[in-house]
C-alpha atoms as a PDB file:
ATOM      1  CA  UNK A   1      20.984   2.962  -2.455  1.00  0.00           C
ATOM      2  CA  UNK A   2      21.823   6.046  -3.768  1.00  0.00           C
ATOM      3  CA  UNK A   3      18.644   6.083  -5.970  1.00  0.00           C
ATOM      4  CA  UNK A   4      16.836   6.069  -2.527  1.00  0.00           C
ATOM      5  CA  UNK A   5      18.521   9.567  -1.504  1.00  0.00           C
ATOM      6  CA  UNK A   6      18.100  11.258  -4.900  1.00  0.00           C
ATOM      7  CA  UNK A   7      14.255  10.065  -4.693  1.00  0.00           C
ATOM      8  CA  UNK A   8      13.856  12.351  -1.201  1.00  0.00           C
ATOM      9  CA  UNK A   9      15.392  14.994  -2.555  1.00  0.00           C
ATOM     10  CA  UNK A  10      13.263  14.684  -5.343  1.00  0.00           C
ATOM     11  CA  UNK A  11      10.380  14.205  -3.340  1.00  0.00           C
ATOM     12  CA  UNK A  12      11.078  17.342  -1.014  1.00  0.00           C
ATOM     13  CA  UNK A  13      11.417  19.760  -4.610  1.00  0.00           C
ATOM     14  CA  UNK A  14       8.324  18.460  -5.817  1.00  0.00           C
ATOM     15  CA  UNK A  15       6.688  19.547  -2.119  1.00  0.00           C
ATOM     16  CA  UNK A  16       8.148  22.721  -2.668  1.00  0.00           C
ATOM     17  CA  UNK A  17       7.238  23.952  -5.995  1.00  0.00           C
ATOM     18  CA  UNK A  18       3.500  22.488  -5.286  1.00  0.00           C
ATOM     19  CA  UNK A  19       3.561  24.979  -2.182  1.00  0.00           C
ATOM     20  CA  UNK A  20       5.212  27.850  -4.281  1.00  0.00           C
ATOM     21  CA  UNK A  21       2.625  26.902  -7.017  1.00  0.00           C
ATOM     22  CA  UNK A  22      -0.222  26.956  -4.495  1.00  0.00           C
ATOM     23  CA  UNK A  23       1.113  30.201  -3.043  1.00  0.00           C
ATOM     24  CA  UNK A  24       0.752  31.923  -6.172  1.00  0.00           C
ATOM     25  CA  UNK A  25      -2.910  30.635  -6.994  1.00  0.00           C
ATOM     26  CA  UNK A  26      -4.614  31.753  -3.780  1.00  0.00           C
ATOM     27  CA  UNK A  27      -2.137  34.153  -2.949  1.00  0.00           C
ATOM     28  CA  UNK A  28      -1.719  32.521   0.393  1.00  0.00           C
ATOM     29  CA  UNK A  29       1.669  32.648   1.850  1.00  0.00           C
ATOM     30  CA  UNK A  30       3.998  30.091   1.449  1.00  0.00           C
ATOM     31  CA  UNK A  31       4.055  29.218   5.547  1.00  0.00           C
ATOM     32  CA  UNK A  32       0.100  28.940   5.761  1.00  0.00           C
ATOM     33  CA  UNK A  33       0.076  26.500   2.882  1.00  0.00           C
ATOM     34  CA  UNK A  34       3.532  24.330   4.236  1.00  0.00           C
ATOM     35  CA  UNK A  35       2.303  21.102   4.940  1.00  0.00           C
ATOM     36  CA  UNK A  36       2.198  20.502   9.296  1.00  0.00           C
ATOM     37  CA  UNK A  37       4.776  18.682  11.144  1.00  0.00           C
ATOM     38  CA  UNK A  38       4.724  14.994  11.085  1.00  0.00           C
ATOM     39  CA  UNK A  39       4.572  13.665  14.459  1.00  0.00           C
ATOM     40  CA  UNK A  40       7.381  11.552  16.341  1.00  0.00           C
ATOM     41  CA  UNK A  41       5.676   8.516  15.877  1.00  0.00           C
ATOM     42  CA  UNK A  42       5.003   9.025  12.380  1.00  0.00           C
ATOM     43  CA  UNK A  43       8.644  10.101  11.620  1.00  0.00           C
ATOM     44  CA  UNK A  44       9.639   7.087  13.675  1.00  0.00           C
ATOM     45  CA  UNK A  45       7.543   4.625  11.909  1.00  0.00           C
ATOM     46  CA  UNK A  46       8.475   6.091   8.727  1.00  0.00           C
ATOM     47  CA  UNK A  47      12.463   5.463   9.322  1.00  0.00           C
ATOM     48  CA  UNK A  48      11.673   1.718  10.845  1.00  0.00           C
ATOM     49  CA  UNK A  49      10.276   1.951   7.338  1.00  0.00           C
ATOM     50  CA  UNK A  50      12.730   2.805   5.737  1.00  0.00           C
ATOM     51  CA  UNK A  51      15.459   0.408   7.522  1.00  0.00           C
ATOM     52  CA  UNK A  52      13.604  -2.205   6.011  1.00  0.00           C
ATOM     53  CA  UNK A  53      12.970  -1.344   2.917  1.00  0.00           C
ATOM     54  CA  UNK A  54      16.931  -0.673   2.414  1.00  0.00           C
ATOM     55  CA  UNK A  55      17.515  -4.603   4.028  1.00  0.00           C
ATOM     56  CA  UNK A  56      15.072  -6.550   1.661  1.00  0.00           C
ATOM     57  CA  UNK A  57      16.787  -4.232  -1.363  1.00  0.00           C
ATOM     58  CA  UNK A  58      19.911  -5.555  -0.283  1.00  0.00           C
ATOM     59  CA  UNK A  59      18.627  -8.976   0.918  1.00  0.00           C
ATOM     60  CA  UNK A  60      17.351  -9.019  -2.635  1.00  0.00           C
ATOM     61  CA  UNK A  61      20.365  -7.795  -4.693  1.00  0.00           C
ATOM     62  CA  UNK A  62      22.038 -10.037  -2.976  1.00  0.00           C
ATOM     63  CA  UNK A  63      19.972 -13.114  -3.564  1.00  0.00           C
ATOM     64  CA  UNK A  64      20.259 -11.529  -7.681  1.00  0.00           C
ATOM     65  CA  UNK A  65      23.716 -11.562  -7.537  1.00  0.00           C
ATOM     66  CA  UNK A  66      24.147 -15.445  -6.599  1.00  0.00           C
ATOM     67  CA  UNK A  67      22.275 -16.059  -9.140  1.00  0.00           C
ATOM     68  CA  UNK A  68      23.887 -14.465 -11.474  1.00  0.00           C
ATOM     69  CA  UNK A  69      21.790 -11.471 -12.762  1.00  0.00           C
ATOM     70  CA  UNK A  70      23.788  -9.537 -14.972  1.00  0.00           C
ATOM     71  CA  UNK A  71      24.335  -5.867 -14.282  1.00  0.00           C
ATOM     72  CA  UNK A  72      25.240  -6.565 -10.570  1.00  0.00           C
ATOM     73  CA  UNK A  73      28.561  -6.215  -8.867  1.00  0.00           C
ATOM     74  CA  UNK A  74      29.805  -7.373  -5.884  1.00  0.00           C
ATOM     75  CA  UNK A  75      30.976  -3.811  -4.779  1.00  0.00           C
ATOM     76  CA  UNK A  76      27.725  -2.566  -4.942  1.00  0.00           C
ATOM     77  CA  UNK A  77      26.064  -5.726  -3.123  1.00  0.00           C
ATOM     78  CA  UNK A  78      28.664  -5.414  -0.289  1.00  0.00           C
ATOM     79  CA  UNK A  79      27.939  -1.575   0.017  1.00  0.00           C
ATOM     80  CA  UNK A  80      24.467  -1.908  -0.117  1.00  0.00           C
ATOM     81  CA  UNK A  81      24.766  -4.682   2.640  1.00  0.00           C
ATOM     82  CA  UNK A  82      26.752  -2.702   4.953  1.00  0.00           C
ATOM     83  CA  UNK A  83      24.441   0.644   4.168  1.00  0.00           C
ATOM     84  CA  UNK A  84      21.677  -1.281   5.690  1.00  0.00           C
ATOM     85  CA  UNK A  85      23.771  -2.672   8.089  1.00  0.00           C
ATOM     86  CA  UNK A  86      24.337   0.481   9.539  1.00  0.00           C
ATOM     87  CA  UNK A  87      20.801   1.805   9.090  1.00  0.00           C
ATOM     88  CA  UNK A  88      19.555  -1.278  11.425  1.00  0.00           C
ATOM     89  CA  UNK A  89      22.608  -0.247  13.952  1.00  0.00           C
ATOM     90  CA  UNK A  90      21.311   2.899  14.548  1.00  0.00           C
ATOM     91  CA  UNK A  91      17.735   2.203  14.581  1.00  0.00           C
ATOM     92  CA  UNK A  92      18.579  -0.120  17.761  1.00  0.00           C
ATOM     93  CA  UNK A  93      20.920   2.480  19.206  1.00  0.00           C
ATOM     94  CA  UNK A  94      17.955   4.845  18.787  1.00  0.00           C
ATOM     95  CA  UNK A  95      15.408   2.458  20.678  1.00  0.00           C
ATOM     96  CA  UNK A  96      18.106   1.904  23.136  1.00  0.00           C
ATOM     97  CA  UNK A  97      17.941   5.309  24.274  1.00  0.00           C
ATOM     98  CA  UNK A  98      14.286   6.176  23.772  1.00  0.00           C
ATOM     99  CA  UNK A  99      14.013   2.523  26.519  1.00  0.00           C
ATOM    100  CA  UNK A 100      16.247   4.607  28.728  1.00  0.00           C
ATOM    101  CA  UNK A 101      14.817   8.069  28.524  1.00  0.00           C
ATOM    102  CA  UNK A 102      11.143   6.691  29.385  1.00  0.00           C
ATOM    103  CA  UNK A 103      12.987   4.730  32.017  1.00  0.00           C
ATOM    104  CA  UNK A 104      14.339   7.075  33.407  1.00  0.00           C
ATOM    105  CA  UNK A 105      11.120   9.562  32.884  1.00  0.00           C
ATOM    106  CA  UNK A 106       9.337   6.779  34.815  1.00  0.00           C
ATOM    107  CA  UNK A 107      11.336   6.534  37.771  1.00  0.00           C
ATOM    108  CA  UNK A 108      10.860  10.563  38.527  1.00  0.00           C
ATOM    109  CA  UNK A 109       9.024  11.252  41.094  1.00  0.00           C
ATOM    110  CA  UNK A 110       6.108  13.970  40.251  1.00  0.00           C
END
């Protein structure tokens, strides 16, 4: 699970130098060129995405480690368990309170 957070940061360099890279070719600055903000939905589709992702690699690591796939520990199935454990936690805790906030939006009287 680690892997997964040294991918974003990765991810977020490689975003950065193709902006710096593009700034210099056009001479644009680096603002104009930064790519626009994702919208809620897409950021919260994108974590729901992510949630499950990390429970099928654990699901699966799991399922590798019963079987006896060398190269696999039980520390790092257990971790990788509770990681995604959590994750799902506080995606419900998050839709828990987005359900309240709209109902409680809703009941307001315009």
């Amino acid at each position: 699970m680690a892997v997964s957070g040294l991918s974003g940061i990765e991810s977020m360099l490689q975003q950065m130098r193709a902006v710096v890279q593009a700034a210099q070719n056009s001479g644009a600055s680096p603002a104009e060129l930064a790519p626009q903000p994702a919208s809620f939905a897409a950021e919260l589709h994108r974590s729901l995405q992510r949630v499950s992702a990390a429970q099928i690699a654990a699901s699966n690591q799991g399922k590798a480690y019963e079987l006896g796939a060398p190269g696999i520990s039980l520390n790092d199935v257990m971790i990788d368990l509770q990681k995604s454990s959590i994750a799902f936690q506080t995606a419900v805790q998050v839709r828990n309170r987005l359900v309240a906030a709209y109902k409680e939006i809703s009941s307001m009287s315009v």
